[in-house]
N, C-alpha and C. Protein backbone atom coordinates (compact mmCIF):
# COMPACT_ATOMS: atom_id res chain seq x y z
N UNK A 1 108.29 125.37 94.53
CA UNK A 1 106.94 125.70 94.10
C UNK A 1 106.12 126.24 95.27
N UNK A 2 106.53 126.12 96.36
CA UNK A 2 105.78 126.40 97.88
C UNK A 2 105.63 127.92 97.64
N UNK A 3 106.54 128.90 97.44
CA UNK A 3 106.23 130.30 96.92
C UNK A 3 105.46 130.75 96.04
N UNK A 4 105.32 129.91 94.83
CA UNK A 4 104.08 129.91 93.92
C UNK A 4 102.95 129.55 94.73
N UNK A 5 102.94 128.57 95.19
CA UNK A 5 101.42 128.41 95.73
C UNK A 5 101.13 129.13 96.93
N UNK A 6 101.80 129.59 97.51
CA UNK A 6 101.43 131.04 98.59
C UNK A 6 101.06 132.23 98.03
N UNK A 7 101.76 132.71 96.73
CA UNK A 7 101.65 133.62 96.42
C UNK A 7 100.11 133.38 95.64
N UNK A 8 99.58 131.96 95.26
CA UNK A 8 98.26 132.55 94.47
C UNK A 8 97.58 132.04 95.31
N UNK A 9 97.91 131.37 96.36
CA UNK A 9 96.54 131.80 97.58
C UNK A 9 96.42 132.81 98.11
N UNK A 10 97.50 133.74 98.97
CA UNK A 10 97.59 134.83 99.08
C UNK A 10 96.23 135.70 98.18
N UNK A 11 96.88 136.05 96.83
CA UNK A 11 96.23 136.25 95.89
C UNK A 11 94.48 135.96 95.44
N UNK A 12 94.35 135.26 96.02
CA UNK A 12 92.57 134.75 96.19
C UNK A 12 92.27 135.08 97.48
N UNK A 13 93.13 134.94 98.76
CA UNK A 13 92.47 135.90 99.82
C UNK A 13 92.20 136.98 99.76
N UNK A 14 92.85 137.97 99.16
CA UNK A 14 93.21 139.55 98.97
C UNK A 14 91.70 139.79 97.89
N UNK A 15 92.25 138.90 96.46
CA UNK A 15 90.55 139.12 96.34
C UNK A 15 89.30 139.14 96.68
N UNK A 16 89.08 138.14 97.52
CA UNK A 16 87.81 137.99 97.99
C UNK A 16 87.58 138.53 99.31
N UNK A 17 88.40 139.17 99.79
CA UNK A 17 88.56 140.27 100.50
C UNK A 17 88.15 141.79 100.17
N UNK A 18 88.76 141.74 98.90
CA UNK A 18 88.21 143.12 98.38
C UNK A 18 86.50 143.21 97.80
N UNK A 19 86.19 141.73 97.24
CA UNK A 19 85.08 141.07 96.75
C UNK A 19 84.02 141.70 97.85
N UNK A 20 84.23 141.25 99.10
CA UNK A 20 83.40 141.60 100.32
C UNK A 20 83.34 142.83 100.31
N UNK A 21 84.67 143.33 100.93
CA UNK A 21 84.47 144.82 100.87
C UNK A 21 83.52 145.66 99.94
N UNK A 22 84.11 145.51 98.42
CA UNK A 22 83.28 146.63 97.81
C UNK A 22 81.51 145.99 98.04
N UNK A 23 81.57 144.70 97.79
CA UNK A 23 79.99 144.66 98.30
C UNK A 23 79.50 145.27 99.36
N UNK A 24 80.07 145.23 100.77
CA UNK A 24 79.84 145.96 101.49
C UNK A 24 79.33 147.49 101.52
N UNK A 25 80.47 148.45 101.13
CA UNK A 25 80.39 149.74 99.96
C UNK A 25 79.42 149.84 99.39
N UNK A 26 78.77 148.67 98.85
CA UNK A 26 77.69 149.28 97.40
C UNK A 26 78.18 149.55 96.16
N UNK A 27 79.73 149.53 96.47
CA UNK A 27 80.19 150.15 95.20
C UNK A 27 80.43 149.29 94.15
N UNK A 28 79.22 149.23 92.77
CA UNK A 28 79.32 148.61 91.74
C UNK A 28 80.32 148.30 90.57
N UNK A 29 81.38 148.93 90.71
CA UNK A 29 82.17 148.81 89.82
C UNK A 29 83.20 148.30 90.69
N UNK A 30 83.43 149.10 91.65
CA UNK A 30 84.44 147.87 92.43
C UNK A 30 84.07 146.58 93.03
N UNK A 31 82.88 146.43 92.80
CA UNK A 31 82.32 145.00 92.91
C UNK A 31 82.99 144.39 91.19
N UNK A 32 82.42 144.71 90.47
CA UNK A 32 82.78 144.29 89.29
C UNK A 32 84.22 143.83 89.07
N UNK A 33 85.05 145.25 88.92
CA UNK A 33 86.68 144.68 88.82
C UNK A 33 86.85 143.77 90.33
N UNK A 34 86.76 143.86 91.37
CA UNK A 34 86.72 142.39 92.44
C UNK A 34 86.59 141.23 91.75
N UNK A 35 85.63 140.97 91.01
CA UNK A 35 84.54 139.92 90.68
C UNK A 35 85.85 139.19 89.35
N UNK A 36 86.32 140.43 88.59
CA UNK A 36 87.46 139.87 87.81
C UNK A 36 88.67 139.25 88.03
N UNK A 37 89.23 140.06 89.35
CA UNK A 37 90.37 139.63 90.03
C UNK A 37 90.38 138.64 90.08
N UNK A 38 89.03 138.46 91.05
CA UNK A 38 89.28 136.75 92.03
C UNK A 38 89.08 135.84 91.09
N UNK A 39 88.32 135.99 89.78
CA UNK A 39 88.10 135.23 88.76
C UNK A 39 89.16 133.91 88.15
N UNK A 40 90.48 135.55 87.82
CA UNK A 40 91.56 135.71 87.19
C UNK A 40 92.27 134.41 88.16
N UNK A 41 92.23 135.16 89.80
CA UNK A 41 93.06 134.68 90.54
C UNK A 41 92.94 133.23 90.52
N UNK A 42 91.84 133.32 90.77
CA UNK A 42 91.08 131.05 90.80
C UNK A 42 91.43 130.68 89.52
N UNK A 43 91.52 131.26 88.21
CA UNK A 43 91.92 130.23 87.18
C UNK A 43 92.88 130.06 87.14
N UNK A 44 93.91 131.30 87.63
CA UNK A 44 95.80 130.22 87.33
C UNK A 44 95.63 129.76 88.51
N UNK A 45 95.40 129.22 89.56
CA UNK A 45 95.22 128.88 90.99
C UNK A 45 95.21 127.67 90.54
N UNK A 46 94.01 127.10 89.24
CA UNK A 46 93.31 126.01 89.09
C UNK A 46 94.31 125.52 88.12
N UNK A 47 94.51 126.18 86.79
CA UNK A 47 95.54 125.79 86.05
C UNK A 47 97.00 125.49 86.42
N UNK A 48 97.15 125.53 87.87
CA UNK A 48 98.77 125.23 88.18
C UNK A 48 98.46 123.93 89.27
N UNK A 49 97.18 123.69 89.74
CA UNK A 49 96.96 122.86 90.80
C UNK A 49 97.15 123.06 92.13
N UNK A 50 96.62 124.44 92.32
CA UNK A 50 96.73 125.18 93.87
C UNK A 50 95.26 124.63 94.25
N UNK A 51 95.68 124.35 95.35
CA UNK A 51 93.82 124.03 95.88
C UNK A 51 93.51 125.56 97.00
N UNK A 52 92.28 125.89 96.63
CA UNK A 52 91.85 127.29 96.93
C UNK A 52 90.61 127.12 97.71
N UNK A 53 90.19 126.01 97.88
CA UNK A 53 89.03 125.90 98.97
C UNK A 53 89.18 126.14 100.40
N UNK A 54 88.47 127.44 100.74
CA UNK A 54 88.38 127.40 102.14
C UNK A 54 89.56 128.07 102.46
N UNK A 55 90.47 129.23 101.15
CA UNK A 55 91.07 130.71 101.71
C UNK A 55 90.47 131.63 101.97
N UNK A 56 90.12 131.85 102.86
CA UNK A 56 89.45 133.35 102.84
C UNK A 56 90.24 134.37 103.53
């Protein structure tokens, strides 16, 4: 399971990575789809019992 849970932390860094970025940008829609990703990413994160506090 150690590969699963790398891969969806991984996965929540990369988002909220991009999260920043497009805020940075200004750019509203890639703020938006960001905003979905990391969403997406934190709920199977949460639904499998990955703890995600404090990936960035």
């Amino acid at each position: 399971m150690g590969g699963f849970i790398e891969a969806a932390r991984g996965r929540v860094r990369r988002a909220r990575t991009t999260l920043d970025a497009a805020k940075e940008a200004g750019d509203a829609h890639a703020v938006a789809m960001a905003e979905d990703e990391l969403e997406d990413a934190l709920r199977i994160a949460e639904a499998h019992g990955v703890e995600t506090e404090g990936e960035q």
